[in-house]
C-alpha atoms as a PDB file:
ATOM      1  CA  UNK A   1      11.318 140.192 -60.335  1.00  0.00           C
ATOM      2  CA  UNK A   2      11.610 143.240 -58.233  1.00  0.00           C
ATOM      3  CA  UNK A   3      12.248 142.503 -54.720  1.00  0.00           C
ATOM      4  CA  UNK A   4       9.897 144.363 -52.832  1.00  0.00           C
ATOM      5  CA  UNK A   5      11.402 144.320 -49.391  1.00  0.00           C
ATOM      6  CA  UNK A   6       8.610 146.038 -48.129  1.00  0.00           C
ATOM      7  CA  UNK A   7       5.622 144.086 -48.240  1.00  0.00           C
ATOM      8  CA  UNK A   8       3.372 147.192 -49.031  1.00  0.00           C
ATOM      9  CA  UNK A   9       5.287 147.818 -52.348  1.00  0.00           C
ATOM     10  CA  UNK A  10       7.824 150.117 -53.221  1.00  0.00           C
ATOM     11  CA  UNK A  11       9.105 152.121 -49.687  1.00  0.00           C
ATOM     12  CA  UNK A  12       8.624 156.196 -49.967  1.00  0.00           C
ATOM     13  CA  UNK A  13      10.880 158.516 -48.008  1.00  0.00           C
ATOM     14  CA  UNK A  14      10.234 162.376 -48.712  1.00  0.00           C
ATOM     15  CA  UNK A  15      13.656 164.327 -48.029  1.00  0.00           C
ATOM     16  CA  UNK A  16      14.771 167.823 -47.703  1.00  0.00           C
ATOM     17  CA  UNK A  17      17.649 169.495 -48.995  1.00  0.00           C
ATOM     18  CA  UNK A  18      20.112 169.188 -46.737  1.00  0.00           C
ATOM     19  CA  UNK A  19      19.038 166.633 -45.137  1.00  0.00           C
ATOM     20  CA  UNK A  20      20.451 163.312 -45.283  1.00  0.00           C
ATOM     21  CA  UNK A  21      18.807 160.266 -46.676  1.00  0.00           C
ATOM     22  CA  UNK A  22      17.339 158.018 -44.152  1.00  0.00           C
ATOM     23  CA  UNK A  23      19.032 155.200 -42.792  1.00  0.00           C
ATOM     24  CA  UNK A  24      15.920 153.324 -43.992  1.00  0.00           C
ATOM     25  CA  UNK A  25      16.354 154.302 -47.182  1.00  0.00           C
ATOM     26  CA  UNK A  26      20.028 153.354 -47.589  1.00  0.00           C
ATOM     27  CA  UNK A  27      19.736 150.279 -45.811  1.00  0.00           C
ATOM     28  CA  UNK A  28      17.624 148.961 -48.976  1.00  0.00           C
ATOM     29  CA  UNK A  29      21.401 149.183 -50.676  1.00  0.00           C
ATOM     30  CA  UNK A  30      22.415 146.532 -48.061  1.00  0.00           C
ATOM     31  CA  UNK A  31      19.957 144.042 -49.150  1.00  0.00           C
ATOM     32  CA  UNK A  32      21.201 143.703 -52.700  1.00  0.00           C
ATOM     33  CA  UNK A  33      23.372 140.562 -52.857  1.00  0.00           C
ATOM     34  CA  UNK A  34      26.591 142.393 -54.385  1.00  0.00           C
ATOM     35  CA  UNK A  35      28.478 145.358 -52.877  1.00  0.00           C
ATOM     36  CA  UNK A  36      27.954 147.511 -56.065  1.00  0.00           C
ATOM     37  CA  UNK A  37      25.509 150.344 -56.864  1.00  0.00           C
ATOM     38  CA  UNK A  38      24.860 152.032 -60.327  1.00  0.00           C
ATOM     39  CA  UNK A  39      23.697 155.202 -61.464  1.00  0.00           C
ATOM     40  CA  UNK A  40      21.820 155.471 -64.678  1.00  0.00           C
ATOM     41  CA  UNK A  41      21.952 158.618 -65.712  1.00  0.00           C
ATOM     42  CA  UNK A  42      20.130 160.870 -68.768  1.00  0.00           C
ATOM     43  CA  UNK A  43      17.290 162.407 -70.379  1.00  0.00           C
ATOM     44  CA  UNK A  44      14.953 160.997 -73.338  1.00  0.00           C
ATOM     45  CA  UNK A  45      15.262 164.219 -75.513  1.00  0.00           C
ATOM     46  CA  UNK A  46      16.474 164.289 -78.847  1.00  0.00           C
ATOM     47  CA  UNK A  47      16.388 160.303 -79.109  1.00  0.00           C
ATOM     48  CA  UNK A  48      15.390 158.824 -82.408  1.00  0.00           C
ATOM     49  CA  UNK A  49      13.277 155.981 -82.454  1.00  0.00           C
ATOM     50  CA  UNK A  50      16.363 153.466 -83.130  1.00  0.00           C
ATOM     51  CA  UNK A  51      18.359 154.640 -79.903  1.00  0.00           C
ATOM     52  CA  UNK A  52      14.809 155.058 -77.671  1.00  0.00           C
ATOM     53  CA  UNK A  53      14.333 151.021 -79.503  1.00  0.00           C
ATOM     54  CA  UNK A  54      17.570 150.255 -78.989  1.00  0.00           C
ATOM     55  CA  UNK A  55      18.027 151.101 -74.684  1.00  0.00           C
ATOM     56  CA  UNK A  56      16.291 148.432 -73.046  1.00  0.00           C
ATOM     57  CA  UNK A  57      17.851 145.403 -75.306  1.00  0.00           C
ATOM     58  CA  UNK A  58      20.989 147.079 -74.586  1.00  0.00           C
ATOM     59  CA  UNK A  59      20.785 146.857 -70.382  1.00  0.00           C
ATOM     60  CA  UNK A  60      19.510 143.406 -70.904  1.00  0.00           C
ATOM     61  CA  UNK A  61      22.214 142.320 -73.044  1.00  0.00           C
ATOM     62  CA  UNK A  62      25.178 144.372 -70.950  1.00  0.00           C
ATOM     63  CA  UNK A  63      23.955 143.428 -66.948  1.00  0.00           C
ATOM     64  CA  UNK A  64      24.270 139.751 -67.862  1.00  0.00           C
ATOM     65  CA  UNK A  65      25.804 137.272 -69.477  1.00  0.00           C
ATOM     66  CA  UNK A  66      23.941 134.416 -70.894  1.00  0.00           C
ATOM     67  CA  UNK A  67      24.485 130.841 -72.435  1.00  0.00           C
ATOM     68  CA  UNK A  68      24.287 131.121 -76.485  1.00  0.00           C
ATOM     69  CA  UNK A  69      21.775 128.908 -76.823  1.00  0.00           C
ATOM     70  CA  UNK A  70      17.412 128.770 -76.383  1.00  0.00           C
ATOM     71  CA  UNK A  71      17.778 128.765 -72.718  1.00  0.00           C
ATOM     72  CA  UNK A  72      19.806 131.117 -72.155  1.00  0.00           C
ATOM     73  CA  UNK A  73      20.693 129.856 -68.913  1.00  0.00           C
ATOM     74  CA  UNK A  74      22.924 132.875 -66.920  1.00  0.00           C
ATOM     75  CA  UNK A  75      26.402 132.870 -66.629  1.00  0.00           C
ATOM     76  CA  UNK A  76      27.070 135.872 -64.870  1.00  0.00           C
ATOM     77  CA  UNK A  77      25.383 138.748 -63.810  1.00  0.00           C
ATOM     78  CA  UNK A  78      24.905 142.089 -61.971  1.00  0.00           C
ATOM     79  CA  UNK A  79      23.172 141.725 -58.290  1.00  0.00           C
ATOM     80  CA  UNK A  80      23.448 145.159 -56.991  1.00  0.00           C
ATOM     81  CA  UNK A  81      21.606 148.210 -56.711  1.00  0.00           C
ATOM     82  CA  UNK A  82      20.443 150.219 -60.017  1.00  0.00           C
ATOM     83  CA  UNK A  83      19.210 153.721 -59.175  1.00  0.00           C
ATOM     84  CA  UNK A  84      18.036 156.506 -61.262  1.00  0.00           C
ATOM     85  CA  UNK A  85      15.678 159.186 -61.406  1.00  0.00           C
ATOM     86  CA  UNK A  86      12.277 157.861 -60.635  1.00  0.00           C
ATOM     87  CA  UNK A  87       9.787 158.696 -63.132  1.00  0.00           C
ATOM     88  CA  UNK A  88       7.522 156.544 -65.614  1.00  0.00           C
ATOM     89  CA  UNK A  89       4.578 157.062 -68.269  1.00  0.00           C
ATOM     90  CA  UNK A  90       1.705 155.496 -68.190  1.00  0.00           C
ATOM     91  CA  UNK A  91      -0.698 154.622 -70.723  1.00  0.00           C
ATOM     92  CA  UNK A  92      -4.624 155.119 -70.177  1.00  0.00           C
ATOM     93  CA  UNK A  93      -5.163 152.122 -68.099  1.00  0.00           C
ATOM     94  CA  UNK A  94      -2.819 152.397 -65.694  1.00  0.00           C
ATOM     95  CA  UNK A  95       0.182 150.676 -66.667  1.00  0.00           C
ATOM     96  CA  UNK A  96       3.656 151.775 -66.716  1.00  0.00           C
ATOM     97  CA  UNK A  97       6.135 152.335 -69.589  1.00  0.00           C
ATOM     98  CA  UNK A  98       9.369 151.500 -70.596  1.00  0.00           C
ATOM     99  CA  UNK A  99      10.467 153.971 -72.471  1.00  0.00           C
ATOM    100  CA  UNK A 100      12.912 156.414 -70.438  1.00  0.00           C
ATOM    101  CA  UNK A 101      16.016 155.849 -68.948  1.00  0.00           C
ATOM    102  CA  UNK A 102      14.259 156.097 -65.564  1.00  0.00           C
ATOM    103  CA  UNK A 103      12.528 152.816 -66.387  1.00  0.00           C
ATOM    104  CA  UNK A 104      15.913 151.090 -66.594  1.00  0.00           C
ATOM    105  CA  UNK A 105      16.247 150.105 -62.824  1.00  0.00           C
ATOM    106  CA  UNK A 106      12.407 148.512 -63.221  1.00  0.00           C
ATOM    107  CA  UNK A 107      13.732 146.441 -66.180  1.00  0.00           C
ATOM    108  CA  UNK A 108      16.797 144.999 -64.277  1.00  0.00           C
ATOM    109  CA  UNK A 109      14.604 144.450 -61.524  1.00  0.00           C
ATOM    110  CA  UNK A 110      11.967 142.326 -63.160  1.00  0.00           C
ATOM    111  CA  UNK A 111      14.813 140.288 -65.800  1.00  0.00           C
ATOM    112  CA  UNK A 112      17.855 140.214 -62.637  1.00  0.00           C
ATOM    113  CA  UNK A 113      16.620 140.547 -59.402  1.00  0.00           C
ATOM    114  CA  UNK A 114      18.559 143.993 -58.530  1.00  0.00           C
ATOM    115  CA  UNK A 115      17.631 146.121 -55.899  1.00  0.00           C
ATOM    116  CA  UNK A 116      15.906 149.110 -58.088  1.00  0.00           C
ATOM    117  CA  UNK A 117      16.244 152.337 -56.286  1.00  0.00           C
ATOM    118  CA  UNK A 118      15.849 156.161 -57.147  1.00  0.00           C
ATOM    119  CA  UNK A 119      15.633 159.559 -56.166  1.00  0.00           C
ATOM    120  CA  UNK A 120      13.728 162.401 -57.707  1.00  0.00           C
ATOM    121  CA  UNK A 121      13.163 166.133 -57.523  1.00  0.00           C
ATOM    122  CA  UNK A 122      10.045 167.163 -56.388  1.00  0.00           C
ATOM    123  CA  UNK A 123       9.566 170.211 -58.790  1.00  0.00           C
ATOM    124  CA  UNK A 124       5.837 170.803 -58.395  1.00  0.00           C
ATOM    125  CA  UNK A 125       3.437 170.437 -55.666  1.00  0.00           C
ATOM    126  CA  UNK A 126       2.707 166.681 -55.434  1.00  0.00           C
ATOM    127  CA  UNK A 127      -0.612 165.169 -57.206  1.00  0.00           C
ATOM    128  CA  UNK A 128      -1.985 162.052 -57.127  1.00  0.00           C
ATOM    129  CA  UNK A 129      -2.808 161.383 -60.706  1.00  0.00           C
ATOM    130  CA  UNK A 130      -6.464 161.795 -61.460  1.00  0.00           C
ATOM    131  CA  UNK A 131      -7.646 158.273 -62.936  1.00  0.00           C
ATOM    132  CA  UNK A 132      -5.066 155.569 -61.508  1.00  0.00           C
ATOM    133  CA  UNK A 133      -3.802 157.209 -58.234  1.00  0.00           C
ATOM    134  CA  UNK A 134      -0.360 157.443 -59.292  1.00  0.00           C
ATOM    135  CA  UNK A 135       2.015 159.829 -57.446  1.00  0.00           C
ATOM    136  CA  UNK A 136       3.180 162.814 -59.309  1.00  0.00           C
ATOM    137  CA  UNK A 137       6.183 164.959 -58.762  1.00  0.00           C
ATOM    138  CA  UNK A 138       5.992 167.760 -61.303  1.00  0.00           C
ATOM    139  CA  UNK A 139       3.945 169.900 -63.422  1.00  0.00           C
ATOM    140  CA  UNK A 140       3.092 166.787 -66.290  1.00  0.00           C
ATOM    141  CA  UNK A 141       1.502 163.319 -65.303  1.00  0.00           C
ATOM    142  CA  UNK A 142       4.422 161.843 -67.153  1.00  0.00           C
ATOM    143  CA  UNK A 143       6.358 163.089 -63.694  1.00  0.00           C
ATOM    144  CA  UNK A 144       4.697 159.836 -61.877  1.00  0.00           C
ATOM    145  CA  UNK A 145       6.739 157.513 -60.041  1.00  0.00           C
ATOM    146  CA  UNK A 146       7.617 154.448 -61.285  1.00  0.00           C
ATOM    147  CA  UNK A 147       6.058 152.030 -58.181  1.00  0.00           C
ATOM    148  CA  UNK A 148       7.909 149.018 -59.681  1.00  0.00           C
ATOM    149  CA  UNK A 149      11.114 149.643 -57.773  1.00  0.00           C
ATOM    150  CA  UNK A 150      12.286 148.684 -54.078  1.00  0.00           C
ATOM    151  CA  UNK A 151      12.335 152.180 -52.820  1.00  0.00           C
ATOM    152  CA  UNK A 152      11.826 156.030 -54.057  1.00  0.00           C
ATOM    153  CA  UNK A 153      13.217 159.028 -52.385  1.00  0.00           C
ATOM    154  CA  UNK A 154      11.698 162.062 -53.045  1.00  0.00           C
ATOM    155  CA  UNK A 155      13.802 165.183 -52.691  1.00  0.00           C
ATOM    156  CA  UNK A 156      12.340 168.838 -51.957  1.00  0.00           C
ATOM    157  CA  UNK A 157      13.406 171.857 -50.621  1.00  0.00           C
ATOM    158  CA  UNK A 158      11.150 171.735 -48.061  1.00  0.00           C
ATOM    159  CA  UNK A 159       7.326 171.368 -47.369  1.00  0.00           C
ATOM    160  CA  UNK A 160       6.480 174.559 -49.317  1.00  0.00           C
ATOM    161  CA  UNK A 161       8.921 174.747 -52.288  1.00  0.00           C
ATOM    162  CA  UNK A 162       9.735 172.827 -54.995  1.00  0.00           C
ATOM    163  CA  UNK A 163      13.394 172.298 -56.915  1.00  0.00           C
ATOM    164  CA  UNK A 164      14.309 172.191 -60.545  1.00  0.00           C
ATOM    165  CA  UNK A 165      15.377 168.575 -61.636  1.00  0.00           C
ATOM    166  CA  UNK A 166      18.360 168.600 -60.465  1.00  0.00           C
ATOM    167  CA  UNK A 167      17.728 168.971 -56.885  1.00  0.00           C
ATOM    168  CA  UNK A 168      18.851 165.620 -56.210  1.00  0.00           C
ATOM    169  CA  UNK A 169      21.860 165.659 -57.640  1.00  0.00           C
ATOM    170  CA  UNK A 170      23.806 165.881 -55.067  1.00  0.00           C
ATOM    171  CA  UNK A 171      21.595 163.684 -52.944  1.00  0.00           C
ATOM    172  CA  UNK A 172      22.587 160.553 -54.547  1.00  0.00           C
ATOM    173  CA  UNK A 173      26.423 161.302 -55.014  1.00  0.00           C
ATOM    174  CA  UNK A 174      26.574 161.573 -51.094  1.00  0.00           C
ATOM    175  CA  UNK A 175      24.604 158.466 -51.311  1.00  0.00           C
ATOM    176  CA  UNK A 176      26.949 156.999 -53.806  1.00  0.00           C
ATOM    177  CA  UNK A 177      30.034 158.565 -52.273  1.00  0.00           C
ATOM    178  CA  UNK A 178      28.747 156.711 -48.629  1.00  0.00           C
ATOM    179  CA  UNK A 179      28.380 153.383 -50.399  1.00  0.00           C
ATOM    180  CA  UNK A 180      31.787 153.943 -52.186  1.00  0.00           C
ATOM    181  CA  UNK A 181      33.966 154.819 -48.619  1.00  0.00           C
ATOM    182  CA  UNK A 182      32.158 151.149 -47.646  1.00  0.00           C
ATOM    183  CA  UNK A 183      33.298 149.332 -50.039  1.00  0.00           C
ATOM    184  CA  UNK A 184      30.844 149.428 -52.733  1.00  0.00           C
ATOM    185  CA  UNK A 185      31.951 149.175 -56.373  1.00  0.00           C
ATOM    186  CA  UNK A 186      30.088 151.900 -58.062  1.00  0.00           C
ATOM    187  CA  UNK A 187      29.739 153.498 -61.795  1.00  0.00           C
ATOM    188  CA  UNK A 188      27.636 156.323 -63.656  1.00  0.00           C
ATOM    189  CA  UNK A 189      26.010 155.057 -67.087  1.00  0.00           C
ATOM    190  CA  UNK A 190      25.266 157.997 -69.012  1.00  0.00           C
ATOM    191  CA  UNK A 191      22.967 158.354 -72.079  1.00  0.00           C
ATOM    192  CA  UNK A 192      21.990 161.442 -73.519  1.00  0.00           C
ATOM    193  CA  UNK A 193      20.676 164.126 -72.101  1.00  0.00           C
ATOM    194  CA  UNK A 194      21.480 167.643 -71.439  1.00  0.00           C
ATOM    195  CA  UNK A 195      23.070 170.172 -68.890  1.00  0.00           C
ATOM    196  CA  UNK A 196      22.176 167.801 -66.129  1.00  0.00           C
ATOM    197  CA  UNK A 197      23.549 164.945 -67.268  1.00  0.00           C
ATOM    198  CA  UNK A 198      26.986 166.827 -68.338  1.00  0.00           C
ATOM    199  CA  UNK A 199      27.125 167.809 -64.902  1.00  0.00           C
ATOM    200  CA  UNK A 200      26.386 164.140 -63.692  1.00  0.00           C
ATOM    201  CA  UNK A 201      29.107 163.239 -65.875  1.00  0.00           C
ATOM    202  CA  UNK A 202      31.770 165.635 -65.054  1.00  0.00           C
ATOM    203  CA  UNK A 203      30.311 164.993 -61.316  1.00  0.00           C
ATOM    204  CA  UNK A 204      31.468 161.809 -60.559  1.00  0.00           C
ATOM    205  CA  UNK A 205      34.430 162.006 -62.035  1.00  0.00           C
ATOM    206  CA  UNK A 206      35.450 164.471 -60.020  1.00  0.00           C
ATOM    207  CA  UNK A 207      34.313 162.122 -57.220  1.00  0.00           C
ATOM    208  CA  UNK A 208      36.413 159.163 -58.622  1.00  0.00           C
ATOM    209  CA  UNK A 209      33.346 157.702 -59.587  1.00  0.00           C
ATOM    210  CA  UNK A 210      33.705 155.532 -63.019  1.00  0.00           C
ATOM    211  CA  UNK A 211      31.180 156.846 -65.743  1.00  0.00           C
ATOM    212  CA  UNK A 212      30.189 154.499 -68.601  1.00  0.00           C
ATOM    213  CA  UNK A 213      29.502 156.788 -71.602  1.00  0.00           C
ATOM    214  CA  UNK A 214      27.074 155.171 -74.005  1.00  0.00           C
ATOM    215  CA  UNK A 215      27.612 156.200 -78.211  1.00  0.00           C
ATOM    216  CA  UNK A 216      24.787 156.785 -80.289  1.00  0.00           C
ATOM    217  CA  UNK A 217      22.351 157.927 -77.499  1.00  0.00           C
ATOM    218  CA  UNK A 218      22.821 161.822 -78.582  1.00  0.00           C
ATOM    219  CA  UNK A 219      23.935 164.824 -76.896  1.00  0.00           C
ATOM    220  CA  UNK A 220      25.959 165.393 -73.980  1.00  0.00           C
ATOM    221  CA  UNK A 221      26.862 162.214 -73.262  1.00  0.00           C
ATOM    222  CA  UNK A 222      27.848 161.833 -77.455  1.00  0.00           C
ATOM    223  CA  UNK A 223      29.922 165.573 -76.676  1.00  0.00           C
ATOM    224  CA  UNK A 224      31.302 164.102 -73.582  1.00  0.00           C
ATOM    225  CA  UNK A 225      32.445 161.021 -75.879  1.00  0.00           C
ATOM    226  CA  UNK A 226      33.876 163.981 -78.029  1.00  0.00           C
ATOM    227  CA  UNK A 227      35.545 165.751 -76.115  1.00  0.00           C
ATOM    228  CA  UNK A 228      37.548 162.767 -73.978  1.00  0.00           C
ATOM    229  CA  UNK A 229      38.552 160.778 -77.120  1.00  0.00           C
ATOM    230  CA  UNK A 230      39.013 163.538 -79.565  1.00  0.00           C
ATOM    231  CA  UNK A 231      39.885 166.867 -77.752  1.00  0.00           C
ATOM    232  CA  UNK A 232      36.876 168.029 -79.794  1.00  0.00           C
ATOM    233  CA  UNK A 233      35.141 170.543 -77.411  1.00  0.00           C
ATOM    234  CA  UNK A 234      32.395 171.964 -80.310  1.00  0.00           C
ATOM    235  CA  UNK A 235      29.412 169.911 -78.860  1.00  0.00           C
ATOM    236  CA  UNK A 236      29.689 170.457 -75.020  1.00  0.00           C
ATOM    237  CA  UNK A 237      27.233 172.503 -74.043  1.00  0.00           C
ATOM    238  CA  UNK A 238      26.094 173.343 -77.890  1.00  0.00           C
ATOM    239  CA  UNK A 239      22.268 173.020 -76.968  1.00  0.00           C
ATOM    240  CA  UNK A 240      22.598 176.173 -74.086  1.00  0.00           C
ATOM    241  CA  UNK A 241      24.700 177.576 -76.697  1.00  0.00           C
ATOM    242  CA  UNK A 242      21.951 177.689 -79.166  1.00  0.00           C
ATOM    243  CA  UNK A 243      19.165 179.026 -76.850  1.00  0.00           C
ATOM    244  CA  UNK A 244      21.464 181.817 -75.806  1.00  0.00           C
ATOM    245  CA  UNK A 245      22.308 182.775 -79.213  1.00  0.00           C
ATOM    246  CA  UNK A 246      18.491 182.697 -80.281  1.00  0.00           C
ATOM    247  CA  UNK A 247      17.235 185.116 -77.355  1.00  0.00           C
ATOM    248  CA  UNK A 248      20.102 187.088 -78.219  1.00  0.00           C
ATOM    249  CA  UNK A 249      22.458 186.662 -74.610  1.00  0.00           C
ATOM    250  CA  UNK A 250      25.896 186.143 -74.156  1.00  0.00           C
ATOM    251  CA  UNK A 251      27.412 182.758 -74.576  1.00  0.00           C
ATOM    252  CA  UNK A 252      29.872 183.843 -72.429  1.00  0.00           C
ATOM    253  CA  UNK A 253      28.491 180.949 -69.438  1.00  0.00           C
ATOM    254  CA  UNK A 254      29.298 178.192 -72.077  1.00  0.00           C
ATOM    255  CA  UNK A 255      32.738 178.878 -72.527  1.00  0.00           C
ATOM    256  CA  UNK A 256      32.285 178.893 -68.491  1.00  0.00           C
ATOM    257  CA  UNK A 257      31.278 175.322 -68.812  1.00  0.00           C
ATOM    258  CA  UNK A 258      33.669 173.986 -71.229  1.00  0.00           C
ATOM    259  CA  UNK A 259      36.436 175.338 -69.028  1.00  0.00           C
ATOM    260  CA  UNK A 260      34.993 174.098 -66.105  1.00  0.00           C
ATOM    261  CA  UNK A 261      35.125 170.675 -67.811  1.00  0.00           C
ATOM    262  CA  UNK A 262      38.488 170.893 -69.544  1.00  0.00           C
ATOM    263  CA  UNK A 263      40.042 171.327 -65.852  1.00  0.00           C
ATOM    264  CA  UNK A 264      37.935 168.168 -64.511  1.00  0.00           C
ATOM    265  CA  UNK A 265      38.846 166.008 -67.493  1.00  0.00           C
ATOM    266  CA  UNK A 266      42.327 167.182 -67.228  1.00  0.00           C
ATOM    267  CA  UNK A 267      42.624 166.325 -64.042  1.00  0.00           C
ATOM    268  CA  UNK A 268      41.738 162.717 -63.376  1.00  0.00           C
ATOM    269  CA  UNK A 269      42.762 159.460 -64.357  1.00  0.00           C
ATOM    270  CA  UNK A 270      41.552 158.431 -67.836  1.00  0.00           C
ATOM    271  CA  UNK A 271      40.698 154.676 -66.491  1.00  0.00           C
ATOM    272  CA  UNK A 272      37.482 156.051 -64.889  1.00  0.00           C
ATOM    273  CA  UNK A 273      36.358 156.423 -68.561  1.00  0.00           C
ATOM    274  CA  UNK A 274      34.662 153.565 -70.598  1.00  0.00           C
ATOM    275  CA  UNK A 275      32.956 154.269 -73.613  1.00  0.00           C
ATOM    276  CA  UNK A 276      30.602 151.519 -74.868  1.00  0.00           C
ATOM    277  CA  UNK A 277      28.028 151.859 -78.012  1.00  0.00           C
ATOM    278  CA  UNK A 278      24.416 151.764 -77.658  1.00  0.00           C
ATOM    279  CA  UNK A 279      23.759 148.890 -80.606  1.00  0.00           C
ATOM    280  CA  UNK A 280      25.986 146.830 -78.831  1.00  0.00           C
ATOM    281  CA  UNK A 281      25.317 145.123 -75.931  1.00  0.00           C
ATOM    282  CA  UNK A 282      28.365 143.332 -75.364  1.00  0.00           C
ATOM    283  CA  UNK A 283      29.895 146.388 -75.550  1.00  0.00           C
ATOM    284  CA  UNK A 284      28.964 147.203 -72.062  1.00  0.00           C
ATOM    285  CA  UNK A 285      29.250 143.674 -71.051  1.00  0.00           C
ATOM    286  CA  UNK A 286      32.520 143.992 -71.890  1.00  0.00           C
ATOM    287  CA  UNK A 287      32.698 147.011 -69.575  1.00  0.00           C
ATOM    288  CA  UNK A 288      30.809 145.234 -67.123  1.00  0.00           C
ATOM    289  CA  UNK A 289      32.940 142.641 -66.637  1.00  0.00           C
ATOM    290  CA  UNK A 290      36.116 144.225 -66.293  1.00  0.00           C
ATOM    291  CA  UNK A 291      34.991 146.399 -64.205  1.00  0.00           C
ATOM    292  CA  UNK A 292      34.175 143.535 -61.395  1.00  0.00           C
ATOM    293  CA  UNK A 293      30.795 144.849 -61.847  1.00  0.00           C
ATOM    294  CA  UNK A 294      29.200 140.947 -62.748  1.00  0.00           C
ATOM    295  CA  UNK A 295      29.217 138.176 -60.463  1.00  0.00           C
END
């Protein structure tokens, strides 16, 4: 289950841009029981009901390796940090969902053990949510955070002024990069999403950061999947495209992007790339493993 370290429940740090991360934040990272830390990275747009079905099973099935038989005793797993964006639904009474890619690091943390971190944009004044108390970060109460993890960081750009969601962006790759020049094995899953998570993507890579690209969960991550294994460039950046090209502006910032992209990919070494499928869980365990990511 998750560890809550602290014993009032999940620990809450409020940062602003520019501003490093507290050293009691990151020292949460040092508690896990493996030197590794994880980014999950994506949006929940666009999925069908098969891929949104198919995500949990999938993280379940790809952190650890289990016996083939009723017990399922472990063989192997994944003890270190899973982080994400913070944010959870709720139904009317209270209780939280699992049905975003935000909700992964919960998941791990209640089936593994991990240390379940995240941080999150603040991009509207903050609320505590009207029936259940829940603290809200944006403009929807679907924008609470998800209490279940070890700690949350919130990211603003200061006291008076919120971000857009990807404020914290470049938050957690210092984070990551920190944990990285320490000796931390680190990766970037990716599923879906949209001009955030392409620049996630082409983010770490540029940071030597591994990415695991998931197939089948839609969108950038699928045109990032594209583009590296077929030279096929059409889908990067297609949903901007579209908007542009229905409010009548120039595309011209897309082709931006896709150049911008080109040179990255171009320009790093091919083994930071895995590419794993979102019906198959071994897939990533596969991944995992090879990666010296289970333990």
């Amino acid at each position: 289950m998750t560890k809550q370290i602290d014993p009032r429940g999940c620990f809450l740090v409020v940062v602003n841009a520019g501003e490093a991360l507290p050293a009691a934040f990151k020292l949460f990272a040092t508690s896990a029981e493996q030197k590794a830390i994880i980014r999950v990275a994506g949006g929940c747009k666009g999925f069908t009901p098969e891929a949104s079905a198919a995500m949990m099973p999938f993280f379940l099935g790809g952190f650890a390796e289990k016996e083939q038989n009723a017990a399922g005793k472990i063989i192997r797993q994944y003890k270190g940090v899973v982080f994400s964006g913070g944010t959870a639904n709720a139904d009317d009474d209270g209780n939280l969902a699992n049905d975003m890619v935000t909700n992964v690091p919960a998941v791990l943390a209640d089936a593994y053990g991990v240390v379940a971190m995240s941080t999150t944009p603040r991009t509207a004044d903050l609320a505590l949510e009207k029936k259940h108390g829940g603290l809200v970060v944006g403009d929807t109460v679907g924008t609470r955070l998800d209490y279940r993890q070890t700690a949350a960081a919130i990211i603003q750009v200061n006291a008076s002024q919120q971000m857009d969601w990807d404020g914290d962006v470049p938050v957690y790759f210092d984070f990551m990069g920190d944990l990285k020049d320490a000796g931390y094995n680190t990766a970037v899953i990716t599923l879906n999403g949209g001009d955030i998570t392409r620049d996630e993507i082409y983010g770490a890579l540029k940071r030597g950061i591994p990415v695991i690209a998931v197939e089948g969960s839609l969108r950038e991550t699928d045109a990032f999947i594209k583009a590296f294994r077929d030279g096929d460039w059409t889908d990067t950046a297609s949903e901007k495209r579209a908007k542009l090209v229905k409010a009548n502006k120039d595309t011209k910032v897309c082709d931006d992007i896709v150049a911008d992209c080109q040179a990255v990919l171009a320009g790093i070494d091919k083994s930071l790339v895995s590419i794993v499928k979102l019906t198959d869980p071994a897939s990533l365990l596969a991944v995992m493993a090879q990666r010296g990511l289970l333990v």
